[in-house]
C-alpha atoms as a PDB file:
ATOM      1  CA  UNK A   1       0.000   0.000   0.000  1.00  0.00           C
ATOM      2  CA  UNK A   2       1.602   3.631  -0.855  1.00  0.00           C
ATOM      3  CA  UNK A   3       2.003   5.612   1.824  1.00  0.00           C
ATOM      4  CA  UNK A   4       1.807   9.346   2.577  1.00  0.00           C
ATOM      5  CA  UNK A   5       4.484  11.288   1.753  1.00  0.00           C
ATOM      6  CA  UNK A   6       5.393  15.203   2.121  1.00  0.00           C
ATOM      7  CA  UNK A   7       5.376  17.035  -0.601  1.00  0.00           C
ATOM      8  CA  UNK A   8       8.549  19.355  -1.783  1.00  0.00           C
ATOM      9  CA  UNK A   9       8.105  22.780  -3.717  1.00  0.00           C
ATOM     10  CA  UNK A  10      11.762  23.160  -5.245  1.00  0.00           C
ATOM     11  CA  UNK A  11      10.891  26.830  -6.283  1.00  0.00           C
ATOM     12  CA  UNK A  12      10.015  27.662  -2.555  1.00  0.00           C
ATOM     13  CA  UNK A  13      13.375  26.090  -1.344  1.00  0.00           C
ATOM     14  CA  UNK A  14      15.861  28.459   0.189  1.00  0.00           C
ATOM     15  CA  UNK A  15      19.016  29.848  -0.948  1.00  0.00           C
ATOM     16  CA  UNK A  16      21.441  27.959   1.024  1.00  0.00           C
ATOM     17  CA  UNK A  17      21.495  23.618   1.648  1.00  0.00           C
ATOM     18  CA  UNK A  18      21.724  23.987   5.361  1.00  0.00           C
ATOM     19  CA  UNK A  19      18.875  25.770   5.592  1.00  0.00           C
ATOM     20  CA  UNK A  20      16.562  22.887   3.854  1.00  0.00           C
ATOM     21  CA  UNK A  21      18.675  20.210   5.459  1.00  0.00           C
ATOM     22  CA  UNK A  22      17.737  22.029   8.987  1.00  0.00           C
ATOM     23  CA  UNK A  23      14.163  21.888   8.507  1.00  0.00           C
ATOM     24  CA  UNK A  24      14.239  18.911   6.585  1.00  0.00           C
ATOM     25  CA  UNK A  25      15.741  16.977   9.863  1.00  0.00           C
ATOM     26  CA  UNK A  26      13.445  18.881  11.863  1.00  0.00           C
ATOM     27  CA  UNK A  27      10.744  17.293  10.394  1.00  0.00           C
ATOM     28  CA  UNK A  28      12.044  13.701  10.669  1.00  0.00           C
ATOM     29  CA  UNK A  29      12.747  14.238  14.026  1.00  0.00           C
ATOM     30  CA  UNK A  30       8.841  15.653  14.431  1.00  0.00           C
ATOM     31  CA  UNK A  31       7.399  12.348  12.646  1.00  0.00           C
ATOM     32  CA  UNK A  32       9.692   9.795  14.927  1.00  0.00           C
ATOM     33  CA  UNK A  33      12.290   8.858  12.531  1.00  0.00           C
ATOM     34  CA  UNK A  34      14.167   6.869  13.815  1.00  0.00           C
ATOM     35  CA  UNK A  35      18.227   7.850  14.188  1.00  0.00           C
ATOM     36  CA  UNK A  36      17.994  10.532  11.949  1.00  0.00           C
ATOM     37  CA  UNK A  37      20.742  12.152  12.287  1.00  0.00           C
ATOM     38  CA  UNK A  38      22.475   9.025  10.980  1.00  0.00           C
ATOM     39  CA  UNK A  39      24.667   8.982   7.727  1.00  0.00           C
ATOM     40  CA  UNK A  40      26.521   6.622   5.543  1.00  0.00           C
ATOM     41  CA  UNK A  41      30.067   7.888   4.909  1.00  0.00           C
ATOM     42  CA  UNK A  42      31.425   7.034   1.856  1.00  0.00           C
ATOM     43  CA  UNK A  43      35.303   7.226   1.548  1.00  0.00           C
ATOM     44  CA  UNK A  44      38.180   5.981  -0.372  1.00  0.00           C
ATOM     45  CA  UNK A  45      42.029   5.067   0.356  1.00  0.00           C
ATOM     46  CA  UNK A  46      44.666   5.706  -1.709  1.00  0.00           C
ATOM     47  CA  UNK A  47      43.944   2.358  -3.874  1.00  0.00           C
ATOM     48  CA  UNK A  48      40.895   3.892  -4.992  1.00  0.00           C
ATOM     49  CA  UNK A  49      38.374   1.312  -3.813  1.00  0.00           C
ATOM     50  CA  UNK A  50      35.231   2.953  -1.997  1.00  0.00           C
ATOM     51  CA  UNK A  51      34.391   2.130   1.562  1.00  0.00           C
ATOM     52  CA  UNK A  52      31.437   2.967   3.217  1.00  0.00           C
ATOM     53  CA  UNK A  53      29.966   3.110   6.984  1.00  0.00           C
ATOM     54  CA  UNK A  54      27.329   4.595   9.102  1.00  0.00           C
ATOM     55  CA  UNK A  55      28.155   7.632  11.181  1.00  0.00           C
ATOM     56  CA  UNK A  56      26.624   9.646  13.433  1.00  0.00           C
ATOM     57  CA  UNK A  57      26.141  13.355  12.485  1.00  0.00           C
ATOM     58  CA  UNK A  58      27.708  15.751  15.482  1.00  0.00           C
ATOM     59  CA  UNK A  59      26.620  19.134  13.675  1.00  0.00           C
ATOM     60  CA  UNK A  60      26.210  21.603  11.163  1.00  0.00           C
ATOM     61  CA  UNK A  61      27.875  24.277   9.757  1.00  0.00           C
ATOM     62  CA  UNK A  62      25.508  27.074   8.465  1.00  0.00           C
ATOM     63  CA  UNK A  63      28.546  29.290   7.524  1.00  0.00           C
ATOM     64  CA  UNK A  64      30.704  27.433   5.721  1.00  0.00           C
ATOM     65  CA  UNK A  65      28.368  24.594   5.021  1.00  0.00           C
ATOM     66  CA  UNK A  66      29.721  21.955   6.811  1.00  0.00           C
ATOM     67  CA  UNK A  67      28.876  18.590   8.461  1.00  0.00           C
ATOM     68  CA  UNK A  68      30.547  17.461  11.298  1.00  0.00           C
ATOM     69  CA  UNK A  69      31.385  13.856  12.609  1.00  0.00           C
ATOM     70  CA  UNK A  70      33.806  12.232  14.773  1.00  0.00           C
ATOM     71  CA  UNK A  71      36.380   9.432  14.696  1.00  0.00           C
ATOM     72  CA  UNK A  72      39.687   7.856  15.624  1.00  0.00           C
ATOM     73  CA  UNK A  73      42.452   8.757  12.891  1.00  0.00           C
ATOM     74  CA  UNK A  74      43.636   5.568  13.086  1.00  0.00           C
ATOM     75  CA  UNK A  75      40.334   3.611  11.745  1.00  0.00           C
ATOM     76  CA  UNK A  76      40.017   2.857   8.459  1.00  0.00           C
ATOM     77  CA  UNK A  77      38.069   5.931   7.745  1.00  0.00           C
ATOM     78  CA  UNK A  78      40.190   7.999   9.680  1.00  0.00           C
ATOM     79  CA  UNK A  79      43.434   6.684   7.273  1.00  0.00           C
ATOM     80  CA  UNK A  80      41.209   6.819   4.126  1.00  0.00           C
ATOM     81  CA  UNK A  81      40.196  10.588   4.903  1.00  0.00           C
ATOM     82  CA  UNK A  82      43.955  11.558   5.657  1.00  0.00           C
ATOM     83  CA  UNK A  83      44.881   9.698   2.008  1.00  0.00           C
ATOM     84  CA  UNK A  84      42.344  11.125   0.380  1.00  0.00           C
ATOM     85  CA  UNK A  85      40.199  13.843   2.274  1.00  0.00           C
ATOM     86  CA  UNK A  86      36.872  14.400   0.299  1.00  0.00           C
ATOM     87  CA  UNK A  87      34.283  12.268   0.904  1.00  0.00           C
ATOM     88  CA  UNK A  88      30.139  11.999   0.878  1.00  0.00           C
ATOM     89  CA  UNK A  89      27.702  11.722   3.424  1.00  0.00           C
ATOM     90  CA  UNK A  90      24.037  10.117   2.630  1.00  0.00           C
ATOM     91  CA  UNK A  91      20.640  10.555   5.141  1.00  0.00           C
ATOM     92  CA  UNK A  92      17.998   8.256   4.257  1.00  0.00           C
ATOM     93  CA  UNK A  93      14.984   8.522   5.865  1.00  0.00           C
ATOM     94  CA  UNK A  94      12.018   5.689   4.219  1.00  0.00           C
ATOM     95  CA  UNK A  95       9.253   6.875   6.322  1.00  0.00           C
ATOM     96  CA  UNK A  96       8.978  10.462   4.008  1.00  0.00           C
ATOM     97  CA  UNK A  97      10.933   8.829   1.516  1.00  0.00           C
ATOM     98  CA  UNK A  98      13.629  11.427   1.478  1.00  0.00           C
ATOM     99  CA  UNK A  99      17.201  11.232   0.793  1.00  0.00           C
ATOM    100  CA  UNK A 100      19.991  14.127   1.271  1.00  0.00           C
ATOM    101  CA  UNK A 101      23.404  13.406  -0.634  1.00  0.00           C
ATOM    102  CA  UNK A 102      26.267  15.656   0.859  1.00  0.00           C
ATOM    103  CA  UNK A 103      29.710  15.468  -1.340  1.00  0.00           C
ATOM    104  CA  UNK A 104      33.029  17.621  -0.338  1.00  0.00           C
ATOM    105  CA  UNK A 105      36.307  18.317   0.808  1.00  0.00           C
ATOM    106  CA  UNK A 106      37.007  16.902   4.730  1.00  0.00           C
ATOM    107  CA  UNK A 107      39.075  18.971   7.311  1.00  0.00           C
ATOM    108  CA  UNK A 108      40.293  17.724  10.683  1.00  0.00           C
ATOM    109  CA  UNK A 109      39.452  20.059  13.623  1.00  0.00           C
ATOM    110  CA  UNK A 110      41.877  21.352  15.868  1.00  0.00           C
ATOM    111  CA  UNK A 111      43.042  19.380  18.744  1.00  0.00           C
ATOM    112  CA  UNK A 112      41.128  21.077  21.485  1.00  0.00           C
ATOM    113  CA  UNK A 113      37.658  20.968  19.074  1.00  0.00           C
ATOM    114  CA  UNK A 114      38.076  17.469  19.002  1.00  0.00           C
ATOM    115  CA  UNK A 115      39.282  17.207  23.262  1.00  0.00           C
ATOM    116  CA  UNK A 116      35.757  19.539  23.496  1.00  0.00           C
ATOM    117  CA  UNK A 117      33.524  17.236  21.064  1.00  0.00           C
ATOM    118  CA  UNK A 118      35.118  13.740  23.839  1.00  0.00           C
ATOM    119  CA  UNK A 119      34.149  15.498  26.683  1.00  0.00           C
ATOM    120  CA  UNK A 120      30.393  15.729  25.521  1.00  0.00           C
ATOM    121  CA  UNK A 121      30.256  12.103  25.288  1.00  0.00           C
ATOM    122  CA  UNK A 122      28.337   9.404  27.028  1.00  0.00           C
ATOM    123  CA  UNK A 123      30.000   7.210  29.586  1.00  0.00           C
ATOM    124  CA  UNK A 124      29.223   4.295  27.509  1.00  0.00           C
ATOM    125  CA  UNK A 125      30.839   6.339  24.348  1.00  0.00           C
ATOM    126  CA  UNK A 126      33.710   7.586  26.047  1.00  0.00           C
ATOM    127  CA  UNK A 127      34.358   3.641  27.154  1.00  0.00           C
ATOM    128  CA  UNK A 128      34.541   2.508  23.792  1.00  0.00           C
ATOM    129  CA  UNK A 129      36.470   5.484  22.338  1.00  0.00           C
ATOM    130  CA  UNK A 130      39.159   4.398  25.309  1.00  0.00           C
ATOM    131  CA  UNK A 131      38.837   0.848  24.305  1.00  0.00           C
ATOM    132  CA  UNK A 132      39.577   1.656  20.912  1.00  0.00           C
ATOM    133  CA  UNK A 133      41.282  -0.338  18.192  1.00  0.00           C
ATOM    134  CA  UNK A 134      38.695  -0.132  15.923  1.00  0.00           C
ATOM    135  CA  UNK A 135      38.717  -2.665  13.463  1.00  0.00           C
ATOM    136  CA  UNK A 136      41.730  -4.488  14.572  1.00  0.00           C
ATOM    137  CA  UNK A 137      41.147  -8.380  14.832  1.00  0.00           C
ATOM    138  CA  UNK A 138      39.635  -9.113  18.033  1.00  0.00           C
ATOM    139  CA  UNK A 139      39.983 -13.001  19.700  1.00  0.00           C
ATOM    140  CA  UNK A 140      37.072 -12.846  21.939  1.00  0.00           C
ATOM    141  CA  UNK A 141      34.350 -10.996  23.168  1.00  0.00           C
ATOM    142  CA  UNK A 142      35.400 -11.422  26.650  1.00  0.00           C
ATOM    143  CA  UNK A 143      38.513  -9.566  25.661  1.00  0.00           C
ATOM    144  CA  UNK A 144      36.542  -6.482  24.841  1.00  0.00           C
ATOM    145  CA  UNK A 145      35.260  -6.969  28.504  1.00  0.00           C
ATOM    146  CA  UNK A 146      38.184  -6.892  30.140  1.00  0.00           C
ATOM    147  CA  UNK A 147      39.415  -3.747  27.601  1.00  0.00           C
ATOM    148  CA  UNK A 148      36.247  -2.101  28.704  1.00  0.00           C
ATOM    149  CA  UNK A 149      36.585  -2.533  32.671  1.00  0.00           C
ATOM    150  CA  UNK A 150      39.579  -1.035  32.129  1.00  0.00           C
ATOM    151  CA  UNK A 151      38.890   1.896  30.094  1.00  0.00           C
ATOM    152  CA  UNK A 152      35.832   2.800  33.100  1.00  0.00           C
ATOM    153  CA  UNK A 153      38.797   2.067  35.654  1.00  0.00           C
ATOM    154  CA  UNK A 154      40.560   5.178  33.524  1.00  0.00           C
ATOM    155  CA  UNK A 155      37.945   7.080  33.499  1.00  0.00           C
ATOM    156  CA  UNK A 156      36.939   6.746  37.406  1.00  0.00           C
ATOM    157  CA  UNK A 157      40.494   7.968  38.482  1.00  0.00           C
ATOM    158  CA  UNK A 158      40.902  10.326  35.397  1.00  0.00           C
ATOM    159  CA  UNK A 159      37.793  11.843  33.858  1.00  0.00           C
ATOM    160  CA  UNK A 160      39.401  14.047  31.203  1.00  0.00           C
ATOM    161  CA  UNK A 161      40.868  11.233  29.624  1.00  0.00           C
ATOM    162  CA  UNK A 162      40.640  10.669  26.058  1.00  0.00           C
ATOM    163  CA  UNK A 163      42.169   8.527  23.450  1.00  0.00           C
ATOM    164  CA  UNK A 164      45.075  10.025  21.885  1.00  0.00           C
ATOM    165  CA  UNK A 165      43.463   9.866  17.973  1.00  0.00           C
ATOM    166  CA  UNK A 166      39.991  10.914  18.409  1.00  0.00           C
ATOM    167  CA  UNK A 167      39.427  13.924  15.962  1.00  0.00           C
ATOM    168  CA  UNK A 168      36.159  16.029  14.828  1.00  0.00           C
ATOM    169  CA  UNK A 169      35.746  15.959  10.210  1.00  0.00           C
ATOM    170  CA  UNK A 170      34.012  18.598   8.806  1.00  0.00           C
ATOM    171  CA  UNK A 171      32.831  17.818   5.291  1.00  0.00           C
ATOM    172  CA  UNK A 172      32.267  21.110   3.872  1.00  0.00           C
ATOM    173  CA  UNK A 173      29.726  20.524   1.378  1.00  0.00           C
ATOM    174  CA  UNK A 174      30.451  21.496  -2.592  1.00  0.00           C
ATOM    175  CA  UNK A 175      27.276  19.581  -3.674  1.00  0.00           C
ATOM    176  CA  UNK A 176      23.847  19.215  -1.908  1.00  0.00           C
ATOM    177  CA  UNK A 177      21.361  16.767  -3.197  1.00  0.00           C
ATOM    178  CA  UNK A 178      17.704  16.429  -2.077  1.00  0.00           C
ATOM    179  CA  UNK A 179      15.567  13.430  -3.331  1.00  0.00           C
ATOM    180  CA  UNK A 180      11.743  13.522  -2.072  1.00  0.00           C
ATOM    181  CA  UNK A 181       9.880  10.544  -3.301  1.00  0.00           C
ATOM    182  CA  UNK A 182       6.252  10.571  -4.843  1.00  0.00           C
ATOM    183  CA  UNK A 183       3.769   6.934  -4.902  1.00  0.00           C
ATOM    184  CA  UNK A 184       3.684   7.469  -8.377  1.00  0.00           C
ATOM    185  CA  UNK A 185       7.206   8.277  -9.232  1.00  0.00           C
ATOM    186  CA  UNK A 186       7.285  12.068  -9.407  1.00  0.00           C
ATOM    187  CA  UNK A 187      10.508  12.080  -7.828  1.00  0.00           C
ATOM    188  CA  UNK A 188      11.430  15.442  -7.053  1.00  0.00           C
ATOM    189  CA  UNK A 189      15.246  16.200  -6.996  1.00  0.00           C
ATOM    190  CA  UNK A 190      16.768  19.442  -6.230  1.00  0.00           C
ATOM    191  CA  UNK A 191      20.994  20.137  -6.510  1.00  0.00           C
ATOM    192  CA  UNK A 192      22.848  22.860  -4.951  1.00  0.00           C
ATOM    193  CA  UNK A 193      26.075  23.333  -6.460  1.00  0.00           C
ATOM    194  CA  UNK A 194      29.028  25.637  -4.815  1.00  0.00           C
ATOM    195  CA  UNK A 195      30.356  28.012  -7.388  1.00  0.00           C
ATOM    196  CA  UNK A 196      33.974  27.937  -6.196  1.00  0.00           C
ATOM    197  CA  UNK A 197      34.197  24.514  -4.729  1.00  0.00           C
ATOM    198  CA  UNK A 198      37.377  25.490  -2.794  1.00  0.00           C
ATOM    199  CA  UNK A 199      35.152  27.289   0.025  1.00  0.00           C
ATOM    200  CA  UNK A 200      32.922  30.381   0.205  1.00  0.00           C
ATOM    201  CA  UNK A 201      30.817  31.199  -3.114  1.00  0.00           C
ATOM    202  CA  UNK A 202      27.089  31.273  -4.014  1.00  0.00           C
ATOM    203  CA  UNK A 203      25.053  28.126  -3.941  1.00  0.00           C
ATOM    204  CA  UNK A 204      23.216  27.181  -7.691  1.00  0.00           C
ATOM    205  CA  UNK A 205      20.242  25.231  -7.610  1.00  0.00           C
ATOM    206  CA  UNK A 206      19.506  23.085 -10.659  1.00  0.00           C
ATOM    207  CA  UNK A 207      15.816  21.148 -10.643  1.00  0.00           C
ATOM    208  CA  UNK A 208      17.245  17.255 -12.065  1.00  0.00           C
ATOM    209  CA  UNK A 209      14.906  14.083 -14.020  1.00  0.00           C
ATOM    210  CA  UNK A 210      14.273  11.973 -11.417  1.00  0.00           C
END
C-alpha cells in the first residue's frame, strides 16, 4: 500500500542547503524517525576502492556549510580521509521517503575541538572510544570486557581522559542533493552546487529528471 508522503516545492526552497537540510531533519525528528541524524560515509584510500559506513552526524555548519562527525584517525576511515580527504555523506529517511546526498572536501578540527567534542560524550561512548582499536582483529568478546573494565577504571580515576586519535571531520559541502519521493514516481530532486568549490561562493540550484 503507498504511503503518505510530504510534498517538496523546489521553487520555494531556500538559498542555502543547510537551511533545507535544517528543517528537513526537523521534520524527521517531528514524525519519529528513527536515528535521523544518521549517515553513511562514503570514503576511499589511496587504492581507490570505496568504503562505506554509518556515522553519526555531530553538527552543522551554516557558515561554511559543513557537516561534522567524529572518529579515531587511526580507523580505516580515519586513514582513508587523511589519504584522500573528500568524501560523501548520505541521510535516508524511508518513512517520508527522502534522501539528502552531501559530497566535499574533509578537514580535521583542531586538537582542542576534538578534546571539546570527547568530553560531551556518554559514559558508555567515552568507554569505547578508550577501548579503541577499531577494526583491529579481536579473539574474543570477553577480551573487549576486560578492555572495557579497564577503560571505566581510567575514566573513574581520570575523567578528562581521552584517546590520543579521536578527531572532529568537517565535510564542507560542494554539492547538496535532495531526493523527495512521490507513490507514483514524481521524484522530485533538487541540486545545490558551490560556485567555487574550494570554500565560500554562491550556492546554484539546478531542478534534475528523477
Amino acid at each position: 500500500m503507498a504511503r503518505a508522503l510530504p510534498t517538496f516545492a523546489p521553487d520555494a526552497a531556500p538559498g542555502a542547503p543547510v537551511e533545507l537540510f535544517a528543517a528537513w531533519l526537523a521534520e524527521a525528528v517531528a514524525v519519529g524517525v528513527l536515528d535521523p541524524g544518521a549517515a553513511l560515509l562514503s570514503t576511499a584510500g589511496a587504492d581507490g576502492r570505496p568504503d562505506a559506513r554509518i556515522v553519526a552526524l555531530r553538527d552543522v555548519e551554516a557558515d561554511e556549510a559543513g557537516w561534522v562527525f567524529a572518529s579515531d584517525a587511526a580507523s580505516p576511515k580515519g586513514v582513508q580521509l587523511a589519504q584522500q580527504p573528500a568524501a560523501a555523506l548520505t541521510f535516508y529517511w524511508p518513512l517520508q521517503g527522502r534522501q539528502i546526498r552531501v559530497r566535499g572536501d574533509v578537514t580535521q578540527a583542531a586538537r582542542e575541538v576534538s578534546l571539546a567534542e570527547f568530553a560531551t560524550r556518554s559514559p558508555a561512548s567515552k568507554v569505547a572510544g578508550l577501548v579503541g582499536r577499531q577494526s583491529t582483529p579481536l579473539a574474543s568478546l570477553p577480551d573487549w570486557d576486560e578492555a572495557a573494565e579497564g577503560a571505566r577504571r581510567q575514566l573513574a580515576n581520570h575523567p578528562e581522559a581521552h584517546p590520543p586519535g579521536h578527531t572532529v571531520y568537517t565535510l564542507a559541502a560542494h554539492e547538496v542533493e535532495f531526493w523527495q519521493g512521490d507513490p507514483g514516481r514524481r521524484h522530485v530532486r533538487l541540486r545545490y552546487t558551490r560556485n567555487s568549490p574550494a570554500g565560500g561562493g554562491a550556492w546554484e540550484r539546478t531542478l534534475l529528471w528523477p
